[in-house]
Protein backbone atom coordinates (compact mmCIF):
# COMPACT_ATOMS: atom_id res chain seq x y z
CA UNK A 1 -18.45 26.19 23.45
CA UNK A 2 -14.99 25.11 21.51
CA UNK A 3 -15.54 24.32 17.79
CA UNK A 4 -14.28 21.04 17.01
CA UNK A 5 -10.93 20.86 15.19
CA UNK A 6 -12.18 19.29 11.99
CA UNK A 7 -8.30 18.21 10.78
CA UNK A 8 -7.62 16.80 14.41
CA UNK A 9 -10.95 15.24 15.03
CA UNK A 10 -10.32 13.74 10.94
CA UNK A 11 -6.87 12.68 10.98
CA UNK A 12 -5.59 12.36 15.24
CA UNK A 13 -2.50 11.23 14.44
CA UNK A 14 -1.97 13.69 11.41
CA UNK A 15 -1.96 12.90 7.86
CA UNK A 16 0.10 10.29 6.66
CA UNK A 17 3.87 11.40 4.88
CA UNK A 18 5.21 8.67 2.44
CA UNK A 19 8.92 7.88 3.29
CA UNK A 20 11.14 9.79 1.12
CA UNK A 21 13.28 6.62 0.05
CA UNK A 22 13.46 2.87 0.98
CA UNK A 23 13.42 1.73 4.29
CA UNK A 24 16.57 0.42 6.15
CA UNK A 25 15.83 -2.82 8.28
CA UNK A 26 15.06 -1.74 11.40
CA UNK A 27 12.45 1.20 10.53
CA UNK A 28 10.32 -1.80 8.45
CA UNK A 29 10.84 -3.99 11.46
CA UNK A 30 8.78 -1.26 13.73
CA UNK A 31 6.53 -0.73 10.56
CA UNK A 32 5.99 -4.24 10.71
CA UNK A 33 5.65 -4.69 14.38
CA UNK A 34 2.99 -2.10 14.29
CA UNK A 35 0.77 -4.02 11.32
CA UNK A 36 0.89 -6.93 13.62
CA UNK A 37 -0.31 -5.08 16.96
CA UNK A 38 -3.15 -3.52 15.23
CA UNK A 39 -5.69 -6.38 15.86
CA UNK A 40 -5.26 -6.89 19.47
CA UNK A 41 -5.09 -2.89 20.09
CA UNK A 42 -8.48 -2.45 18.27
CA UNK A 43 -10.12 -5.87 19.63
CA UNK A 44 -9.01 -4.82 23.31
CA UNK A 45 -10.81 -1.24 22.39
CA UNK A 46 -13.50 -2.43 21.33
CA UNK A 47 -14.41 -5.95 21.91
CA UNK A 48 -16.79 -5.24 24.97
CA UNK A 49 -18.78 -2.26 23.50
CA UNK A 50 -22.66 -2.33 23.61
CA UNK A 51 -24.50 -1.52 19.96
CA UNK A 52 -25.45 1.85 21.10
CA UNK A 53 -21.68 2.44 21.37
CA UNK A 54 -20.74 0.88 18.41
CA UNK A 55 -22.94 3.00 16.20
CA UNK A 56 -21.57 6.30 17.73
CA UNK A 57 -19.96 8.19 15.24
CA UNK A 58 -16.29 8.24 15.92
CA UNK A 59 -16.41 12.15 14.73
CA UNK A 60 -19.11 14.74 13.49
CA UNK A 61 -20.42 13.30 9.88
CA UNK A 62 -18.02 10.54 10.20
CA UNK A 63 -17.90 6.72 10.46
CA UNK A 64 -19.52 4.96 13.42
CA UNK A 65 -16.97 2.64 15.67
CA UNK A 66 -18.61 -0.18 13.96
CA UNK A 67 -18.31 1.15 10.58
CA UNK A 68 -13.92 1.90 11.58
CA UNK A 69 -13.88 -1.93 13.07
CA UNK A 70 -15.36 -3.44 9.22
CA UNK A 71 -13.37 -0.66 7.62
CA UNK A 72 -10.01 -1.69 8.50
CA UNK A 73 -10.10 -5.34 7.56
CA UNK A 74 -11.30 -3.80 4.40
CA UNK A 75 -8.83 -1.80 3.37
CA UNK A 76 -5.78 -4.23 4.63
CA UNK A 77 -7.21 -6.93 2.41
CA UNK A 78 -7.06 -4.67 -0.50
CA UNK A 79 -3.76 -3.85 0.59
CA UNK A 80 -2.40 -7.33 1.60
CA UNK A 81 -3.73 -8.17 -2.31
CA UNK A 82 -2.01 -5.29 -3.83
CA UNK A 83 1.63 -5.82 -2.47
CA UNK A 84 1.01 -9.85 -3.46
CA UNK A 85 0.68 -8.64 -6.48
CA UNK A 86 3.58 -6.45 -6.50
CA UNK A 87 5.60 -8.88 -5.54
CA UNK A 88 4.42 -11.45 -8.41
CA UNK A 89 4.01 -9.34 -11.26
CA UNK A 90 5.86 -6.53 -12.57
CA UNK A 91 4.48 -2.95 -12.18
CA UNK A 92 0.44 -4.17 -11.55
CA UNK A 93 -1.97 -1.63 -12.20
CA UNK A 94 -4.49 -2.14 -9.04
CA UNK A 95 -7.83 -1.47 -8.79
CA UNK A 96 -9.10 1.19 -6.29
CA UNK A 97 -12.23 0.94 -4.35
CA UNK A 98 -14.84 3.61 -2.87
CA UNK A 99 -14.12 2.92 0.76
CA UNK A 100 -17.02 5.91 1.72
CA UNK A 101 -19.72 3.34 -0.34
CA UNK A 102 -18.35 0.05 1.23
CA UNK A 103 -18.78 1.24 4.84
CA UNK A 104 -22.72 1.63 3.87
CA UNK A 105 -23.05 -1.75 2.82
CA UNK A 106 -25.36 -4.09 5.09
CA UNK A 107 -21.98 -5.40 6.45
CA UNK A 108 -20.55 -2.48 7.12
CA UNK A 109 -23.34 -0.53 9.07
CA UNK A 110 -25.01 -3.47 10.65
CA UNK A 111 -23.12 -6.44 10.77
CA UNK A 112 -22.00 -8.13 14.26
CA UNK A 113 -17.69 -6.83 15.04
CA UNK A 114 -16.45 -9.95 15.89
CA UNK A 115 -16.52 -11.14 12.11
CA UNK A 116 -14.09 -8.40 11.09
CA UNK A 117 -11.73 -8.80 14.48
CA UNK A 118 -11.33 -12.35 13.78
CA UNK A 119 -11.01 -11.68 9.97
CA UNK A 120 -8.04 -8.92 11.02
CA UNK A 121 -6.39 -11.39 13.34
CA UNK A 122 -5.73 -13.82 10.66
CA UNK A 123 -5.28 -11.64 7.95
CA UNK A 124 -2.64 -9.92 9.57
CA UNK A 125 -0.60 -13.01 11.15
CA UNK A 126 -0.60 -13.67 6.93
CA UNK A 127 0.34 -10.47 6.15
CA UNK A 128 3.17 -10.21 9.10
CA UNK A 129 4.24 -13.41 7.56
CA UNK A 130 4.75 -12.50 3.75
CA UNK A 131 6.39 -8.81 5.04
CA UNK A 132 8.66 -10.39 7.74
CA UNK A 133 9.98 -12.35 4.24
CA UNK A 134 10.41 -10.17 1.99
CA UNK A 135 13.67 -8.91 1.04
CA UNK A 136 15.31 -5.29 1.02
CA UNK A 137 14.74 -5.58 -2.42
CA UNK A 138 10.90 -6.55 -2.91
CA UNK A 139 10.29 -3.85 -0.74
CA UNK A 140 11.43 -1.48 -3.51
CA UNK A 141 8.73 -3.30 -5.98
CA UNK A 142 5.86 -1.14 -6.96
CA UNK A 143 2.64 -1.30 -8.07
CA UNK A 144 0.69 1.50 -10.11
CA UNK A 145 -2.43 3.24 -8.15
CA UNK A 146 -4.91 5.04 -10.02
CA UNK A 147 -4.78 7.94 -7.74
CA UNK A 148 -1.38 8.06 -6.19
CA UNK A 149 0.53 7.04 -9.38
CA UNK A 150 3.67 4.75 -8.48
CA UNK A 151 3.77 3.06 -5.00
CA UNK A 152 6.79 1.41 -3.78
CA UNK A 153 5.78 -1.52 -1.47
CA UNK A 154 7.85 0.22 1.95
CA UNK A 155 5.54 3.08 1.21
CA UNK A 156 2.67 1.02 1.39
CA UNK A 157 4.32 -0.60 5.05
CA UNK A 158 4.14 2.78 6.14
CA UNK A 159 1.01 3.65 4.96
CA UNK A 160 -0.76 0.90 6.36
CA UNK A 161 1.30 1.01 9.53
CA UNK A 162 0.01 4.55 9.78
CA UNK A 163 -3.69 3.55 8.96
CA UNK A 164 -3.97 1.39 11.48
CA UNK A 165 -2.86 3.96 14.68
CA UNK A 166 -5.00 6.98 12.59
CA UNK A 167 -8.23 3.97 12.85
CA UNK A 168 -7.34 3.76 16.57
CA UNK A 169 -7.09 6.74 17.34
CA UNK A 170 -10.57 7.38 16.19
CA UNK A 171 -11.48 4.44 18.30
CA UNK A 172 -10.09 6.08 21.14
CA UNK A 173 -11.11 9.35 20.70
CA UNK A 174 -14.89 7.98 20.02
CA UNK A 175 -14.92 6.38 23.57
CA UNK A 176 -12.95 9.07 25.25
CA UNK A 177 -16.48 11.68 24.36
């Protein structure tokens, strides 16, 4: 029997890289683009799943499918908030959150899907919105994270851009067991 690769099966698409300077238009266009695709690629995964499947773990001690699906609308409101902020005020200190502890709240373990894919699909149109606005120059705002020190908002495109493919890709490699 293979042993499972525990760095594959945790991060499918591989661990995310920040950009090592600002981004030139067209790579935060595709960042972009990808934010906005990210609800209709994890609704079309996972919109027609029975309970059984949505409280399969998506990996060995990890997150169940419906835990990923209230997950992501978590952390992109966070997000979405923090480069508002950004934006509006200079150099914000954010606030983080224990992601681990919000997936084991009622909503997260229990609560029906279709509240957090509609609650993506209109976040995001806002969020594709404000970013499809913003200039070169806001995009080289920051904002100060606890953990990861300085952030400059087109690290935080990418980032999020990335966190939505590494969430489907657990998604899809969940269903394809």
């Amino acid at each position: 029997m293979a042993v499972p690769d525990l760095e594959v099966d945790r991060y499918p698409i591989g661990r995310f890289e920040r950009p090592r300077g600002p981004l030139d238009a067209a790579a935060r266009a595709t960042f972009i683009d990808a934010i906005g695709a990210t609800p209709a690629t994890i609704r079309s995964l996972v919109e027609r799943l029975d309970d059984r499947q949505l409280d399969s773990p998506y990996r060995a001690g990890g997150w169940t499918i419906r835990q990923v699906v209230h997950h992501v609308p978590d952390s992109h409101m966070n997000m979405y908030i923090r480069m508002k902020l950004a934006v509006t005020e200079d150099v914000p200190t954010i606030k983080p959150y224990d992601e681990g502890r919000w997936a084991e709240l009622p909503d997260g373990r229990s609560a029906p899907i279709s509240m957090s894919l509609d609650l993506l699909d209109a976040l995001h149109r806002r969020w594709v919105t404000l970013l499809r606005a913003l200039s070169a120059q806001q995009f080289e705002r920051t904002f100060i994270h606890p953990e990861l020190g300085s952030v400059a908002l087109f690290e935080a495109l990418a980032m999020y851009a990335w966190h939505g493919r590494h969430h489907t890709a657990h998604i899809r490699n969940a269903l394809s067991r």
